[in-house]
C-alpha atoms as a PDB file:
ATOM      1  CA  UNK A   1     260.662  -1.121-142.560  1.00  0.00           C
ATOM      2  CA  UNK A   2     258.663   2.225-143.558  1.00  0.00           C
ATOM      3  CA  UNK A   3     258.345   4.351-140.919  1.00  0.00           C
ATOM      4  CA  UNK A   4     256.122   7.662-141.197  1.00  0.00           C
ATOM      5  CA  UNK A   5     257.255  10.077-139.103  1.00  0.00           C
ATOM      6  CA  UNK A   6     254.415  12.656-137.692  1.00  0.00           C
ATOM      7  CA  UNK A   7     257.025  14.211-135.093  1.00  0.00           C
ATOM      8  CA  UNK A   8     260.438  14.728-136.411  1.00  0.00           C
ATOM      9  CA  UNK A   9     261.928  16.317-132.967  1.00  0.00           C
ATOM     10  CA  UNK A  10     261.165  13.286-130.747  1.00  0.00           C
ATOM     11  CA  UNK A  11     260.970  10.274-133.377  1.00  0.00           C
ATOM     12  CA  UNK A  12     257.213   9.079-133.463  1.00  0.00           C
ATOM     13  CA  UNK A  13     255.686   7.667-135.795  1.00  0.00           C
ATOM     14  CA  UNK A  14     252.144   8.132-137.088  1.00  0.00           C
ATOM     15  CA  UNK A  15     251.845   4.343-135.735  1.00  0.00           C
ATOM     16  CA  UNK A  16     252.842   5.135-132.448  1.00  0.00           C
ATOM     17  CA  UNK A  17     250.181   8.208-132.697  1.00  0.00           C
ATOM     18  CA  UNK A  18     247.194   5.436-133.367  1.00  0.00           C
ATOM     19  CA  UNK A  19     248.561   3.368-130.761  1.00  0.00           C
ATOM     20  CA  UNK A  20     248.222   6.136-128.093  1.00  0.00           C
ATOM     21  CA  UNK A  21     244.885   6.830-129.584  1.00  0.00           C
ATOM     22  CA  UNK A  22     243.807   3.136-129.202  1.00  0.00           C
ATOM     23  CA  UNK A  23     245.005   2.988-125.873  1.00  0.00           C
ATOM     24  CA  UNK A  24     242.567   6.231-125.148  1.00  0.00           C
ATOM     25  CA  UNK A  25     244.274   9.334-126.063  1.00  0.00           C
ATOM     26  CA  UNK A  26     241.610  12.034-127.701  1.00  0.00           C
ATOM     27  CA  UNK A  27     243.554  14.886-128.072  1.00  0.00           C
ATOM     28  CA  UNK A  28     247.087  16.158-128.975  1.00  0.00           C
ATOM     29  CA  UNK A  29     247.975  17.390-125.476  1.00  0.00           C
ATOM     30  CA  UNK A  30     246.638  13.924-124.810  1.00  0.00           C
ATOM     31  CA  UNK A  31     249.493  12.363-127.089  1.00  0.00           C
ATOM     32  CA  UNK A  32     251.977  14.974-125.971  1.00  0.00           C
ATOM     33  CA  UNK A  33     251.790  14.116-122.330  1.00  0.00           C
ATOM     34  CA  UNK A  34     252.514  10.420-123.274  1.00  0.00           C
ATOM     35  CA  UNK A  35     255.148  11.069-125.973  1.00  0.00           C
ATOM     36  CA  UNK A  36     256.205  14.360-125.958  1.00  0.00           C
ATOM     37  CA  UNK A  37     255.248  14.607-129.617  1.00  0.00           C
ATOM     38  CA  UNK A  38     254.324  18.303-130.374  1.00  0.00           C
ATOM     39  CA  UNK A  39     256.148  19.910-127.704  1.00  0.00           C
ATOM     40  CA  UNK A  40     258.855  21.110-129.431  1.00  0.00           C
ATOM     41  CA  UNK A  41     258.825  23.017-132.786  1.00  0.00           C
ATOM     42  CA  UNK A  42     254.743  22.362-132.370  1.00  0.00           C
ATOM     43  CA  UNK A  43     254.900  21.391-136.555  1.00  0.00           C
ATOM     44  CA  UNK A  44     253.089  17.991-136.026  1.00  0.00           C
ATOM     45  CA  UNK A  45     250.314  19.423-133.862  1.00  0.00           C
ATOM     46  CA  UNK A  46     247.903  19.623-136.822  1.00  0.00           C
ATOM     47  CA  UNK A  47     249.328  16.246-138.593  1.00  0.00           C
ATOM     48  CA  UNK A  48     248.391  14.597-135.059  1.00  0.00           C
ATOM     49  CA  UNK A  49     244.811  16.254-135.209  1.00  0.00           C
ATOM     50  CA  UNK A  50     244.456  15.061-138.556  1.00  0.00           C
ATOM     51  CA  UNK A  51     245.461  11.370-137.177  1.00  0.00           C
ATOM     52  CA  UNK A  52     243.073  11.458-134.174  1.00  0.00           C
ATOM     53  CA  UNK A  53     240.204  12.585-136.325  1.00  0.00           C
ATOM     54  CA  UNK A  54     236.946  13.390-134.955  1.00  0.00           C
ATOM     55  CA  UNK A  55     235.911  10.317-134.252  1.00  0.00           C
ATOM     56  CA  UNK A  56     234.521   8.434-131.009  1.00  0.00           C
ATOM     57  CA  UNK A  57     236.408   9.227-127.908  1.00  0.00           C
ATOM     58  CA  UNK A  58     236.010   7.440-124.485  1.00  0.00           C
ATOM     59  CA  UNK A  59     236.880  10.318-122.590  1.00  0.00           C
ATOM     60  CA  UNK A  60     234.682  12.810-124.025  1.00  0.00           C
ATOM     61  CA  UNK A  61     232.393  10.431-124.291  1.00  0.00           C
ATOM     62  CA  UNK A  62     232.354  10.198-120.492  1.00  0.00           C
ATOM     63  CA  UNK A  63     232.450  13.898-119.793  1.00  0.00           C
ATOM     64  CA  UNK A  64     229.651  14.759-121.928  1.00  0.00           C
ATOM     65  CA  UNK A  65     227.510  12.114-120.163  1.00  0.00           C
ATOM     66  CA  UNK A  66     228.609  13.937-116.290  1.00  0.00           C
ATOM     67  CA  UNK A  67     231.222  11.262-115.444  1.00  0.00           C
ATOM     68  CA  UNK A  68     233.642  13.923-115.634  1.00  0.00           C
ATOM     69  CA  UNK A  69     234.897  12.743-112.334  1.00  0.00           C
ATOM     70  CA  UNK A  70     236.281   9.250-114.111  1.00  0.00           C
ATOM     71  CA  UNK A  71     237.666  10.750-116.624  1.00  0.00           C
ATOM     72  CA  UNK A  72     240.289  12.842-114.220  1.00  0.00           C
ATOM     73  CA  UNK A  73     240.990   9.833-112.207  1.00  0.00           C
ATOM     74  CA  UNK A  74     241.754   7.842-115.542  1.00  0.00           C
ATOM     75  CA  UNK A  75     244.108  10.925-116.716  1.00  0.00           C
ATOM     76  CA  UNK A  76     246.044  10.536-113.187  1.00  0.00           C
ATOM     77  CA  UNK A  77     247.365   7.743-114.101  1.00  0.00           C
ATOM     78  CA  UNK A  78     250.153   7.405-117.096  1.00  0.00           C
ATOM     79  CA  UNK A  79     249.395   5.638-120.048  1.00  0.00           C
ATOM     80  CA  UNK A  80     251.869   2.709-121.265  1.00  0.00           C
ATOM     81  CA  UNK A  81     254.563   4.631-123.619  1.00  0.00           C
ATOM     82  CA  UNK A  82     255.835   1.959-126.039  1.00  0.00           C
ATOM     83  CA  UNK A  83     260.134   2.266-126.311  1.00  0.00           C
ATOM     84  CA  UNK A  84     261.093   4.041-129.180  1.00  0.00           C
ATOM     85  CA  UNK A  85     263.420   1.587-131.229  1.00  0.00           C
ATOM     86  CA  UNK A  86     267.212   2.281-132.008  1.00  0.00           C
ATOM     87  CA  UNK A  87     267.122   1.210-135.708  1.00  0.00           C
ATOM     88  CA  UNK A  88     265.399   2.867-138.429  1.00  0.00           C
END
């Protein structure tokens, strides 16, 4: 299996990137705080930019609109954090 690695110092992949961003992560602190990815050396903070894009995000969505209140209750809460696999 081909894996593309965005963040060498903790292992994820740029598919485990758009899976956090499906799930409703916008931003790289958003990613970081569910992965740890760009934490580290800080290298893969621009590659996970690049992966998020600018395009439609729920939560800004929500803040620009004044339910800024839903969006902090949603960020309470951790996001699912898929097991990084042994094997490469």
């Amino acid at each position: 299996m081909n894996r593309v690695y965005v963040c060498s110092c903790f292992g994820i992949t740029e598919k485990q990137v758009k899976e956090h961003a499906d799930a409703g992560a916008c931003t790289p602190r958003q990613i970081a705080s569910v992965s740890k990815a760009g934490t580290d050396c800080g290298s893969c903070v621009r590659r996970i930019q690049g992966l998020l894009g600018r395009g439609a995000c729920p939560r800004r969505e929500l803040l620009e609109q004044g339910n800024g209140a839903t969006v902090l209750a949603a960020d309470t809460e951790p996001a699912p954090r898929p097991e990084l696999s042994e094997a490469a």
